[in-house]
N, C-alpha and C. Protein backbone atom coordinates (compact mmCIF):
# COMPACT_ATOMS: atom_id res chain seq x y z
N UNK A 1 -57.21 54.79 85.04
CA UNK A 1 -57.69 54.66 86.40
C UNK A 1 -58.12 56.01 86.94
N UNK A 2 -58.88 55.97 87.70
CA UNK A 2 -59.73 57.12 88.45
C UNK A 2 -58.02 57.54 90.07
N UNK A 3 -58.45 58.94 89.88
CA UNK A 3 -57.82 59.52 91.04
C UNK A 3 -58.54 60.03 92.55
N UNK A 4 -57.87 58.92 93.26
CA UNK A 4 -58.46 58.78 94.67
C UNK A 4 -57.79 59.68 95.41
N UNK A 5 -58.30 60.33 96.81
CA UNK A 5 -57.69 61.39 97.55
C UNK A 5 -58.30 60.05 98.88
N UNK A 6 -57.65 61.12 100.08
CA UNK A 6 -57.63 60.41 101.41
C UNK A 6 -59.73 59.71 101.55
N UNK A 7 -59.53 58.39 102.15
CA UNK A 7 -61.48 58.48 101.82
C UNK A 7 -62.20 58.76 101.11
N UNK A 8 -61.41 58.16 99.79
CA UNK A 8 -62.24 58.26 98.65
C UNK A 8 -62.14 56.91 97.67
N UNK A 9 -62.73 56.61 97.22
CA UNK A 9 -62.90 55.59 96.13
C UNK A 9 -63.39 56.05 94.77
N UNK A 10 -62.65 55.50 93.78
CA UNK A 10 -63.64 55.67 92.41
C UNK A 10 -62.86 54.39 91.30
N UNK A 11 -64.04 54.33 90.71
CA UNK A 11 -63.61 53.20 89.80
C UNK A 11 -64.28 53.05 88.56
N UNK A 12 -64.09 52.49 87.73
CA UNK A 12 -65.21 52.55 86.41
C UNK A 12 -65.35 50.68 86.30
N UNK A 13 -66.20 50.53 85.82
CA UNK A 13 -66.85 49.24 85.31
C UNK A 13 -67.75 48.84 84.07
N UNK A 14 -67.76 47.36 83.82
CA UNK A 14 -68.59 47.06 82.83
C UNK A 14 -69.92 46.06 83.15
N UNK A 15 -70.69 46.01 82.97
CA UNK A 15 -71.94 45.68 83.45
C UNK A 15 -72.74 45.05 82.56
N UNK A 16 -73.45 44.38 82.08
CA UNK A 16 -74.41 43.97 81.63
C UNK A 16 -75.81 43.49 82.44
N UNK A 17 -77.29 43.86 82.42
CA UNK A 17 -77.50 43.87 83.53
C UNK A 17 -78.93 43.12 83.16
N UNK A 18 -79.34 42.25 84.17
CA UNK A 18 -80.42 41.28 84.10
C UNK A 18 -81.68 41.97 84.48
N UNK A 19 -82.92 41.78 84.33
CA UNK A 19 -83.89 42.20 84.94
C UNK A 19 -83.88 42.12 86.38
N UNK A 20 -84.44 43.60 87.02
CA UNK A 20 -84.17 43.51 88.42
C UNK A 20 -83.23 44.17 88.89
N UNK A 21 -82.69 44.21 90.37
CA UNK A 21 -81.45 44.71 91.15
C UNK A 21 -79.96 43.89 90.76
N UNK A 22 -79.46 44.70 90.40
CA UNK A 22 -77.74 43.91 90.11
C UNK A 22 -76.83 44.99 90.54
N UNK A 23 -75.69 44.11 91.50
CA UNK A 23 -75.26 44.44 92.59
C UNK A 23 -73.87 45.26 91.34
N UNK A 24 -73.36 46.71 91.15
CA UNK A 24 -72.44 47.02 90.14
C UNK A 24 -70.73 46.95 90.84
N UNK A 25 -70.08 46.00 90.18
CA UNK A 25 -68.66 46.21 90.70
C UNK A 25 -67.94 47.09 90.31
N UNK A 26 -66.98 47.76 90.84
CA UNK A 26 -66.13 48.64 90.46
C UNK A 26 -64.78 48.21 90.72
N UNK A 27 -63.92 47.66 89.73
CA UNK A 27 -62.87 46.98 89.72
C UNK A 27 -61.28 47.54 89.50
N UNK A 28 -61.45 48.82 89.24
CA UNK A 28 -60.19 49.56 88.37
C UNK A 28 -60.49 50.82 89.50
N UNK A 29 -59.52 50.23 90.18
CA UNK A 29 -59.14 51.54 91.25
C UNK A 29 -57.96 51.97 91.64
N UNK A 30 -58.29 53.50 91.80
CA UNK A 30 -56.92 54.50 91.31
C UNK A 30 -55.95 54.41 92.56
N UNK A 31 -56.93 54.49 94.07
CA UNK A 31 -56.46 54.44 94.89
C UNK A 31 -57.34 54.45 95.87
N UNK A 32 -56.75 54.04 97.21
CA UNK A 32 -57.77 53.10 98.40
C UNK A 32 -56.76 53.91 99.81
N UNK A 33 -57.31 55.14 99.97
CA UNK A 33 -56.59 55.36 101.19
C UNK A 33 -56.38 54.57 102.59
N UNK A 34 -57.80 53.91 103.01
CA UNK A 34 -58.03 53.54 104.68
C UNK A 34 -58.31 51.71 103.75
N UNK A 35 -58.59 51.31 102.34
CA UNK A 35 -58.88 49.81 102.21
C UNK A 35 -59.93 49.25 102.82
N UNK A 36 -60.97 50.49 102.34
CA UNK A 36 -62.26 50.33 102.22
C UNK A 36 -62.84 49.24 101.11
N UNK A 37 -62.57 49.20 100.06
CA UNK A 37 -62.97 48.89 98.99
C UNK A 37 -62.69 47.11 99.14
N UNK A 38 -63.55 46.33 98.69
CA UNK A 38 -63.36 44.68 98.68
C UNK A 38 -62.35 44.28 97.71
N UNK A 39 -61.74 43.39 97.33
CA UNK A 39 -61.54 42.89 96.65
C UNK A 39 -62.23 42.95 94.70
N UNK A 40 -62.99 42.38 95.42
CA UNK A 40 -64.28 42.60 93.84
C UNK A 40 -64.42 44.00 93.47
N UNK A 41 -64.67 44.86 94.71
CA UNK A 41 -64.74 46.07 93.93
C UNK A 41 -66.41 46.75 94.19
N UNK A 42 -66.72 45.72 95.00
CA UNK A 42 -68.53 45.90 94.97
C UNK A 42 -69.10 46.14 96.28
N UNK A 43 -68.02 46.00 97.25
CA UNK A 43 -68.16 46.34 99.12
C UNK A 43 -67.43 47.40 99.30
N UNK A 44 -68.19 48.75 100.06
CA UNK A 44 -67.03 49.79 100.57
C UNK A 44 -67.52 49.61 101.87
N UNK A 45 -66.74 49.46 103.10
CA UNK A 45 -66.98 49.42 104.21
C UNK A 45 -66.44 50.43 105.21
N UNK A 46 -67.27 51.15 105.69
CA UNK A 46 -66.89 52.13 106.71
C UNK A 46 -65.68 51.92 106.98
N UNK A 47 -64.52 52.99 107.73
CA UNK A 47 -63.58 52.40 108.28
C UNK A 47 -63.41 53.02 109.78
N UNK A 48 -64.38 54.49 109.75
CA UNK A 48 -64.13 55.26 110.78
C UNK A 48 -65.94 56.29 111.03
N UNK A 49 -66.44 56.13 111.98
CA UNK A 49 -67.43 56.91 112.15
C UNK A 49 -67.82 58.40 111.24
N UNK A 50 -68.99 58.73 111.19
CA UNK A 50 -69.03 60.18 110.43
C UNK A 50 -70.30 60.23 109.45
N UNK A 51 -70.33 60.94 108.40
CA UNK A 51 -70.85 61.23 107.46
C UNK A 51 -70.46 60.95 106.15
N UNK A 52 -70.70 60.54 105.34
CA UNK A 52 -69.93 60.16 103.89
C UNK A 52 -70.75 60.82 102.40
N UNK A 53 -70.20 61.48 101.93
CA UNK A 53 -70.92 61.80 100.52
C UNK A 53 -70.76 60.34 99.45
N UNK A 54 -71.35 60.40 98.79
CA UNK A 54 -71.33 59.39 97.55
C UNK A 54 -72.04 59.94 96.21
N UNK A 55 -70.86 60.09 95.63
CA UNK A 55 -71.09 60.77 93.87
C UNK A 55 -70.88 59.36 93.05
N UNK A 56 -72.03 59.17 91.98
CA UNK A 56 -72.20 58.11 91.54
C UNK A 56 -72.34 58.65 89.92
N UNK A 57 -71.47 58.15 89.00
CA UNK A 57 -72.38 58.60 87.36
C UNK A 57 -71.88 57.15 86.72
N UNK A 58 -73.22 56.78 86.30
CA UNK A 58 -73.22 55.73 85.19
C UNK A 58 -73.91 55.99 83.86
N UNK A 59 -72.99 55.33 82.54
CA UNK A 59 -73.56 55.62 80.86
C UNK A 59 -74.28 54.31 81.16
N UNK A 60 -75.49 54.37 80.32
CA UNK A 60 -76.46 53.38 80.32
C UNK A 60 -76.82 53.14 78.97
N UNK A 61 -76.75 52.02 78.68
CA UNK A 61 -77.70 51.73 76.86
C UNK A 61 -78.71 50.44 77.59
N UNK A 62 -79.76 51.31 76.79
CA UNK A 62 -81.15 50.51 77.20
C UNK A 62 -81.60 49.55 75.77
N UNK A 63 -81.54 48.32 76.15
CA UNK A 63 -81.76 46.84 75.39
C UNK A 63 -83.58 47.73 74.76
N UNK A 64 -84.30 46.51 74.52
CA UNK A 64 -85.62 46.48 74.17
C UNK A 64 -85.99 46.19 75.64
N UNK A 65 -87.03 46.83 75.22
CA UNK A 65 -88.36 46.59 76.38
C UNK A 65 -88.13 47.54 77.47
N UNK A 66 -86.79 48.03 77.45
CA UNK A 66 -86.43 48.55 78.99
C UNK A 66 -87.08 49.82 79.08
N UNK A 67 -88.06 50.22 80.11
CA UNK A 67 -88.79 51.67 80.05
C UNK A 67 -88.29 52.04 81.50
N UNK A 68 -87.29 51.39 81.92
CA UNK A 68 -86.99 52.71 83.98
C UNK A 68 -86.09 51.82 84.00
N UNK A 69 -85.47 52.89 84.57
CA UNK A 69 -83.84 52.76 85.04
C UNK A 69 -83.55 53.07 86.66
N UNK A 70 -82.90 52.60 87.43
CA UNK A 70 -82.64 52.91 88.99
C UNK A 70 -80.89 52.71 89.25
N UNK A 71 -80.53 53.84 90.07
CA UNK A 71 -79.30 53.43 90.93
C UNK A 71 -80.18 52.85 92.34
N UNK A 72 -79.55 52.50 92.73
CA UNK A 72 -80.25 52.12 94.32
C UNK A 72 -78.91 52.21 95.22
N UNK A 73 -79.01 52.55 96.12
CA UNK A 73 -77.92 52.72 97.09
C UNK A 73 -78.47 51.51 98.46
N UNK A 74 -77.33 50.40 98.93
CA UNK A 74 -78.09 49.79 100.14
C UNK A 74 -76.78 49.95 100.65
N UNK A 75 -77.70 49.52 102.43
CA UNK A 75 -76.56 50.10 103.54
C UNK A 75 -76.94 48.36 104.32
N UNK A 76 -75.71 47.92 104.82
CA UNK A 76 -75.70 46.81 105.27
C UNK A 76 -76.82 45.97 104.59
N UNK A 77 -76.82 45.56 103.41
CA UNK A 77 -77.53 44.55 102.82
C UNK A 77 -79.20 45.18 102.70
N UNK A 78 -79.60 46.15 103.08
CA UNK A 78 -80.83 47.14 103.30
C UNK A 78 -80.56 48.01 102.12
N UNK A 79 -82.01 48.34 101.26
CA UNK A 79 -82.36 48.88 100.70
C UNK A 79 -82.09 50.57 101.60
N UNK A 80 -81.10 51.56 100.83
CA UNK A 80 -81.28 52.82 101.54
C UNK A 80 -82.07 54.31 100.61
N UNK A 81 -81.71 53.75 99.93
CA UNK A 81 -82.19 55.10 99.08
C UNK A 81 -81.77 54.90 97.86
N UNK A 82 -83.31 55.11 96.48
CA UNK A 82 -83.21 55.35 95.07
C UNK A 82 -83.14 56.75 94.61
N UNK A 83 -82.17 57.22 94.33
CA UNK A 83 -81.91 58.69 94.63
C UNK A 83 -81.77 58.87 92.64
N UNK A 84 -81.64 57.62 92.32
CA UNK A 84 -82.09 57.81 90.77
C UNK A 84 -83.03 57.00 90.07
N UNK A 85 -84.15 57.58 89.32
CA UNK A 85 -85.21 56.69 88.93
C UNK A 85 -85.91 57.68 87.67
N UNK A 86 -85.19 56.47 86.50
CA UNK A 86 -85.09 57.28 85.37
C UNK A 86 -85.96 56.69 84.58
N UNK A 87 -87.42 57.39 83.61
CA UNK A 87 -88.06 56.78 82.68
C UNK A 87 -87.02 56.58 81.31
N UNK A 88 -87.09 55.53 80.53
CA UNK A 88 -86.43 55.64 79.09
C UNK A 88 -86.91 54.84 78.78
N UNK A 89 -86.54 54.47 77.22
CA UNK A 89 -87.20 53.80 76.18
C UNK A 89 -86.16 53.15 75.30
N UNK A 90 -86.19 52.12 74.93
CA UNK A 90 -85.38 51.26 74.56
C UNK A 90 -84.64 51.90 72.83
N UNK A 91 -82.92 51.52 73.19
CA UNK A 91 -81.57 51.66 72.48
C UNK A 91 -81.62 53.26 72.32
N UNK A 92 -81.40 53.95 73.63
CA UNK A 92 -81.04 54.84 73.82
C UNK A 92 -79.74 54.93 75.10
N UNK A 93 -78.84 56.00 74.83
CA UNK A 93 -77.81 55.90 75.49
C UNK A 93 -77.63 57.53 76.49
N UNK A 94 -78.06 57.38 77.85
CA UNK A 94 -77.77 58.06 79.31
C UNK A 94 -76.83 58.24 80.09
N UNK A 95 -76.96 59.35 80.29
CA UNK A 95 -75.92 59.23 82.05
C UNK A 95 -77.02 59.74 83.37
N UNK A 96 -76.82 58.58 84.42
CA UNK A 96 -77.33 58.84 85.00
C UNK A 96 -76.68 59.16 86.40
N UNK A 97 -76.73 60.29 87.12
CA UNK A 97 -75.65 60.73 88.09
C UNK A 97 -76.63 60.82 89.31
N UNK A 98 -75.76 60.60 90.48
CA UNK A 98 -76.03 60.69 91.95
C UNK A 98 -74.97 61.57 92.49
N UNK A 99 -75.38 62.71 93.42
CA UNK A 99 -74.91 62.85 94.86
C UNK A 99 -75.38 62.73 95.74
N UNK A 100 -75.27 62.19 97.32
CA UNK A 100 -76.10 62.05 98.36
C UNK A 100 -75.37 62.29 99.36
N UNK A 101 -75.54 62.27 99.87
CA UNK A 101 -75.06 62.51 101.94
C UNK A 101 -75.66 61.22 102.70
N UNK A 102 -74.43 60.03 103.15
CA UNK A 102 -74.87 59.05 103.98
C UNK A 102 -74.63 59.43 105.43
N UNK A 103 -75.49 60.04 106.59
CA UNK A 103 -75.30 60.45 107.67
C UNK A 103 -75.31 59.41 108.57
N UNK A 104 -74.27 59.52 109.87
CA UNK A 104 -74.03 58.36 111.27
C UNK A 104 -73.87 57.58 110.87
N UNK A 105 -72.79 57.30 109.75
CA UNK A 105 -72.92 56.40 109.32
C UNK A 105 -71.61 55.60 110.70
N UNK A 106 -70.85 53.89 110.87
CA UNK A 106 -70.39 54.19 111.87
C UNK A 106 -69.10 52.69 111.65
N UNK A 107 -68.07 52.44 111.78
CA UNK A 107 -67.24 51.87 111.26
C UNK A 107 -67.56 50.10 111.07
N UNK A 108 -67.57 49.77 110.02
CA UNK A 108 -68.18 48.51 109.78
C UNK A 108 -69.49 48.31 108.50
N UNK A 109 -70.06 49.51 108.91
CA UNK A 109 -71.35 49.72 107.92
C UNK A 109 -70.91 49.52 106.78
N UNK A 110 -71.74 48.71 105.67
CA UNK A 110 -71.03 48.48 104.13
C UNK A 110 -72.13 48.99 103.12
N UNK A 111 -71.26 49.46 101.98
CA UNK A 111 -71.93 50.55 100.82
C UNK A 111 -72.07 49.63 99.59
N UNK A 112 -72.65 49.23 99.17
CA UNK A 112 -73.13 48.87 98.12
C UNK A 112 -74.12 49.48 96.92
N UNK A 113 -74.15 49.40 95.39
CA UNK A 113 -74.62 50.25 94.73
C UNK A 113 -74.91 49.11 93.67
N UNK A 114 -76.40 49.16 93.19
CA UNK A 114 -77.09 48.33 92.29
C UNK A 114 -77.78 49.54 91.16
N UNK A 115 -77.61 48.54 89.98
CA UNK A 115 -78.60 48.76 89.22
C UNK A 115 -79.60 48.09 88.59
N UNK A 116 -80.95 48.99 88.71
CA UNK A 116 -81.99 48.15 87.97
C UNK A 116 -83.03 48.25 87.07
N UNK A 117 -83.11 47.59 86.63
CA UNK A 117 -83.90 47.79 85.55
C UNK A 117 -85.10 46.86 85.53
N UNK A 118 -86.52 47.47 84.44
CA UNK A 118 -87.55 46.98 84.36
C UNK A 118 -88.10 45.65 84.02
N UNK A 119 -87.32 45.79 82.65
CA UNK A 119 -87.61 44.99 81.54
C UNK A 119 -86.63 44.67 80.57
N UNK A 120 -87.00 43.86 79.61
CA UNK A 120 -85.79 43.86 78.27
C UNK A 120 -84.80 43.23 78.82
N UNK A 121 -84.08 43.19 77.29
CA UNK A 121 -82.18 42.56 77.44
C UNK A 121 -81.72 43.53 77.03
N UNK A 122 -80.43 42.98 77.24
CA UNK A 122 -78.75 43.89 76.66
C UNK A 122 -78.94 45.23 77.22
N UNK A 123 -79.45 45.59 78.30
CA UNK A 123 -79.08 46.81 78.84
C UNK A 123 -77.94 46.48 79.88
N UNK A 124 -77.02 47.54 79.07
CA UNK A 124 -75.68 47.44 80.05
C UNK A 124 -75.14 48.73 80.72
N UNK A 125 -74.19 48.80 81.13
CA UNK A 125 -73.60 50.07 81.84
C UNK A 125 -72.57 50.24 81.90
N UNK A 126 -72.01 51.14 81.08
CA UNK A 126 -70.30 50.98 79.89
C UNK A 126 -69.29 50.78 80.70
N UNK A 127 -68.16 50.54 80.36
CA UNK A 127 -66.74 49.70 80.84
C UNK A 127 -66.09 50.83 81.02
N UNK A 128 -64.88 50.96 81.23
CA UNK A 128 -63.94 51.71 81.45
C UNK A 128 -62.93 52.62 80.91
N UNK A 129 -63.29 51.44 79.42
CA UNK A 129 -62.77 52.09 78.01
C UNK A 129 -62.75 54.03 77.70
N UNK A 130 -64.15 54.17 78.14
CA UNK A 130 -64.54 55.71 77.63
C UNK A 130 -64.77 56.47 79.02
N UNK A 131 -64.29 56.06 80.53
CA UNK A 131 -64.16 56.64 81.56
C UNK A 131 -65.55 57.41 81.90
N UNK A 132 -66.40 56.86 81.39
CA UNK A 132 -67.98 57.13 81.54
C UNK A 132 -68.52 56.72 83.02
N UNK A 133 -67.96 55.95 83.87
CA UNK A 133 -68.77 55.35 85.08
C UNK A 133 -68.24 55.26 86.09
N UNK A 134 -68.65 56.00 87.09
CA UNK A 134 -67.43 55.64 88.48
C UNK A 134 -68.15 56.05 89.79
N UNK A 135 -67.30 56.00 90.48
CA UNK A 135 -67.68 55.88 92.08
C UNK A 135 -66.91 56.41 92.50
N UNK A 136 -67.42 57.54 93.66
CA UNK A 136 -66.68 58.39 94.43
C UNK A 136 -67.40 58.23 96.22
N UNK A 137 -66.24 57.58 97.01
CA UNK A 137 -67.56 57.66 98.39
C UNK A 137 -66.06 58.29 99.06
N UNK A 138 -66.08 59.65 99.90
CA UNK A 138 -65.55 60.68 101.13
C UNK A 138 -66.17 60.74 102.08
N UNK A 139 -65.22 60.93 103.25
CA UNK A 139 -65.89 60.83 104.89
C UNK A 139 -65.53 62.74 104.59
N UNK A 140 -67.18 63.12 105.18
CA UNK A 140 -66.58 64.63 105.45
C UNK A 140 -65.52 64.81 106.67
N UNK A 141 -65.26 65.75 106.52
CA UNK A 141 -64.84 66.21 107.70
C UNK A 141 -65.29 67.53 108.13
N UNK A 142 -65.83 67.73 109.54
CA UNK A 142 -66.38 69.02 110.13
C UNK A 142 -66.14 69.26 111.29
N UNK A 143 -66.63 70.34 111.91
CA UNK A 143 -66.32 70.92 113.07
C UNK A 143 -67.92 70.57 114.01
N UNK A 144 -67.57 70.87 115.33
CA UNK A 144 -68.42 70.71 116.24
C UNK A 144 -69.94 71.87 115.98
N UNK A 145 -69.27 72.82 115.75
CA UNK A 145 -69.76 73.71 115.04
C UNK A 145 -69.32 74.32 113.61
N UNK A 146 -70.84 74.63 113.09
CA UNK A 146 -70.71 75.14 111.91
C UNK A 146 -70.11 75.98 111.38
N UNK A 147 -69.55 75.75 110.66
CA UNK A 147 -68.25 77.04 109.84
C UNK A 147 -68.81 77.09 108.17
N UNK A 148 -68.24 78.12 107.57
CA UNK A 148 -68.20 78.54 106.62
C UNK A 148 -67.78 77.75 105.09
N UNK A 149 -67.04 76.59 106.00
CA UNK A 149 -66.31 75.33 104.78
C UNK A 149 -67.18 74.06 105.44
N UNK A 150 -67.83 73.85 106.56
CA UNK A 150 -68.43 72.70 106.76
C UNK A 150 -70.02 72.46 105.70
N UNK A 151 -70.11 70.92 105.52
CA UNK A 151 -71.02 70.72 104.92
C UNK A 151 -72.84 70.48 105.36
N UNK A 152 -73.10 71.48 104.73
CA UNK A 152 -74.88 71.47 105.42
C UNK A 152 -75.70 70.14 104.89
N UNK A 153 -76.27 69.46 105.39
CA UNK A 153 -76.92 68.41 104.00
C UNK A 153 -78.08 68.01 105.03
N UNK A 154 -79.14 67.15 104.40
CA UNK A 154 -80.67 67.09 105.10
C UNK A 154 -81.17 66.13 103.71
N UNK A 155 -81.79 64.58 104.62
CA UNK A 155 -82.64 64.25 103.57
C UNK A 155 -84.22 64.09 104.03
N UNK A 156 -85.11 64.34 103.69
CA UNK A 156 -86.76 64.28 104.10
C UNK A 156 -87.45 63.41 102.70
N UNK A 157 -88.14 62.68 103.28
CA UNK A 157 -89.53 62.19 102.24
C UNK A 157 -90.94 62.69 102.75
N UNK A 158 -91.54 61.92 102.70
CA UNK A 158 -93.08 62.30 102.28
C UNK A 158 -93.66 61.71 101.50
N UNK A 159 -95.23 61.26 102.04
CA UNK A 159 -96.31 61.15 101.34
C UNK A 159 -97.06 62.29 100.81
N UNK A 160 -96.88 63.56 101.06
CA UNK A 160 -98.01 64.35 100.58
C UNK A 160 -98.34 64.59 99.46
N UNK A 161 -99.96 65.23 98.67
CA UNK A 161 -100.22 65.01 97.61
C UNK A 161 -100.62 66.73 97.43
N UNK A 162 -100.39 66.86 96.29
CA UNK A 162 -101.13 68.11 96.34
C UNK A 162 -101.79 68.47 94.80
N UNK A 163 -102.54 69.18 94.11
CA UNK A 163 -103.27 69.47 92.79
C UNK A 163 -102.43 69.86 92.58
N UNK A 164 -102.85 70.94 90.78
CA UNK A 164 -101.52 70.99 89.94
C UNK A 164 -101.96 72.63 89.98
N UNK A 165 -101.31 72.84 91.31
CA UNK A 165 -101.69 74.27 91.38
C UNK A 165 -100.08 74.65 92.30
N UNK A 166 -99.05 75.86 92.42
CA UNK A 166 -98.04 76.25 92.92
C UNK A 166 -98.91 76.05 94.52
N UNK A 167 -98.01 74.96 95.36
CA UNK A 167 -98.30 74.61 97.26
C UNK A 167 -96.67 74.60 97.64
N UNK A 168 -97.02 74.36 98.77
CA UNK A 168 -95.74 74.49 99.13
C UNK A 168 -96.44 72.90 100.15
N UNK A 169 -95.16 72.01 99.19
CA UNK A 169 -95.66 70.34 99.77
C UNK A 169 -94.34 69.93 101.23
N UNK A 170 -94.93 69.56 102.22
CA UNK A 170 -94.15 69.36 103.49
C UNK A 170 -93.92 67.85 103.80
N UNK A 171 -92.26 68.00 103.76
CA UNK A 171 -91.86 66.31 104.08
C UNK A 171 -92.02 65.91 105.25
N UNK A 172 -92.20 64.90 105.43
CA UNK A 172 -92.98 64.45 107.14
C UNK A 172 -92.29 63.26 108.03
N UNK A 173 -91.09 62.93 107.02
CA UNK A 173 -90.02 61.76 107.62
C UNK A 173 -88.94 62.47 107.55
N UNK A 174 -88.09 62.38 108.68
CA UNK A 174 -86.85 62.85 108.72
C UNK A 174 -85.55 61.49 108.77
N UNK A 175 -84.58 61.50 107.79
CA UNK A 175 -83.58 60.69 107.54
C UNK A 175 -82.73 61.21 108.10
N UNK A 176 -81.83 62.22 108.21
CA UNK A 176 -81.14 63.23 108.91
C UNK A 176 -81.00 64.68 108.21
N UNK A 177 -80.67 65.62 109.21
CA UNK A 177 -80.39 66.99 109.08
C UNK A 177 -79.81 67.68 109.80
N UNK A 178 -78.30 67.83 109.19
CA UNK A 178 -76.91 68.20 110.22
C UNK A 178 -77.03 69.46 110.98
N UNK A 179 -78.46 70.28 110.68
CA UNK A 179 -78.48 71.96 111.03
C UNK A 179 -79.39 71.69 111.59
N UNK A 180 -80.54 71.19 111.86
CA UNK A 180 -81.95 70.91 111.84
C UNK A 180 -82.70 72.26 110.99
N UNK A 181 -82.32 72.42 109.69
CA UNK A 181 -82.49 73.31 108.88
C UNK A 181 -84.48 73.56 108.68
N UNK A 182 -84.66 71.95 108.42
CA UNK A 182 -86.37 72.02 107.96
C UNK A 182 -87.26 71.82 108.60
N UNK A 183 -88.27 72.81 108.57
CA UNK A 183 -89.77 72.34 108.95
C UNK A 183 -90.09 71.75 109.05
N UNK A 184 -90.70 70.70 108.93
CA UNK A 184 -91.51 69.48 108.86
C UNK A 184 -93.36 69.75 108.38
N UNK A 185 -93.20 71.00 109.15
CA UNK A 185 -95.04 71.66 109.66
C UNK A 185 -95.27 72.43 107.87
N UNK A 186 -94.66 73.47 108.30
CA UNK A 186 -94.25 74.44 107.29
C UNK A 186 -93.71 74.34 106.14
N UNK A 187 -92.85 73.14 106.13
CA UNK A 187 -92.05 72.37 104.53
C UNK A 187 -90.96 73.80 104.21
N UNK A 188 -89.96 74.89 104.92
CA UNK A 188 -89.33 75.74 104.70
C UNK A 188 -88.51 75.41 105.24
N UNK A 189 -87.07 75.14 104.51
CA UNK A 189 -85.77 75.20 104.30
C UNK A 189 -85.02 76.67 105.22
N UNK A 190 -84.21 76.64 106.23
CA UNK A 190 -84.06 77.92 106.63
C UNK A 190 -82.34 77.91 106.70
N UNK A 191 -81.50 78.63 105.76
CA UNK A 191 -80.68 78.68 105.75
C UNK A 191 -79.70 78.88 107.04
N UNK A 192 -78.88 78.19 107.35
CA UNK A 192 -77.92 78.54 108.41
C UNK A 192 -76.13 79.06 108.53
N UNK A 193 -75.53 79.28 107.87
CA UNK A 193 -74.76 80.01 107.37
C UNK A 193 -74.77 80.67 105.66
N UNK A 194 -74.23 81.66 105.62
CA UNK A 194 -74.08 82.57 104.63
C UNK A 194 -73.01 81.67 103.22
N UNK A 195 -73.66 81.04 102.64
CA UNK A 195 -73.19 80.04 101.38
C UNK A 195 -73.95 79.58 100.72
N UNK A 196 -73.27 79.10 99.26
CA UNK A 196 -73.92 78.50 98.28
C UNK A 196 -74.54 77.15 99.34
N UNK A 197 -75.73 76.29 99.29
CA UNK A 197 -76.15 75.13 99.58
C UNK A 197 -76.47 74.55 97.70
N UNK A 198 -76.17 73.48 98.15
CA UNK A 198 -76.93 72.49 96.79
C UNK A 198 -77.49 71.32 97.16
């Protein structure tokens, strides 16, 4: 079993997975501080307002035919973000990992995590046996203001296109950004305390 701390979940699972979105359970859990986690293993539900990270790694063996791979993350039954979207080629064996930052998020909201695939059979997503696959979702915790241990995080998309020449390409949707760190105009990242960011 996976080791849980206060607001955290992790679990490993076995999967076999159909063409399309399939919803992944996580059934073997170490520990459930606030009893977030469903029954099944496949609902984490807010328990308290905030921000939440979610670290995700799944082993993948790709059947025939299968050429793309996806985690998908949805928030109340909503598509939120494919934060993994992997080309491969069939009976080959991956790990495919996520970290993200779910911001405002607010007590009630539910976390769900699919995988999907293109094409083909027998692509699955290993069991528990070899501790290859799990789930980690934490409520940060921070200050009103920024400190030195609080967490900076920002997600942006974009349509822009640019040739295959060094630009500097500018995201033009804002999802959230706990500093208001980025440009939008300019596409420049401006650091706000003195630390590693990732």
């Amino acid at each position: 079993q996976c080791d849980w701390s206060s607001d955290v979940c992790s679990s490993d699972l076995t999967s076999a997975l159909a063409v399309g979105s399939n919803l992944l359970a996580f059934p073997v859990i170490g520990r459930d501080s606030v009893g977030a986690m469903n029954a099944a293993g496949d609902t984490y539900t807010v328990q308290t307002a905030g921000d939440y990270n979610l670290s995700i790694s799944a082993y993948v063996n790709t059947g025939a035919s299968t050429t793309a791979f996806q985690l998908q993350i949805y928030k109340n039954g909503v598509l939120y973000a494919i934060p993994s979207n992997i080309p491969v080629t069939s009976g080959v064996g991956f790990t495919a990992t996520v970290s993200l930052i779910m911001a405002n998020m607010v007590a009630g909201d539910t976390i769900k995590i699919y995988a999907w695939v293109n094409a083909g059979t027998a692509t699955t997503v290993h069991s528990d046996g070899n501790k290859l696959t799990s789930l980690s979702i934490s409520k940060i915790q921070g200050n009103p203001v920024v400190q030195a241990t609080d967490t900076v995080s920002c997600k942006y998309t974009g349509t822009s296109t640019a040739a295959a020449t060094t630009t500097i390409i500018a995201l033009n949707t804002k999802d959230h950004d706990t500093t208001n760190s980025y440009n939008m105009t300019t596409g420049v990242w401006t650091c706000q305390i003195g630390r590693a960011h990732v």
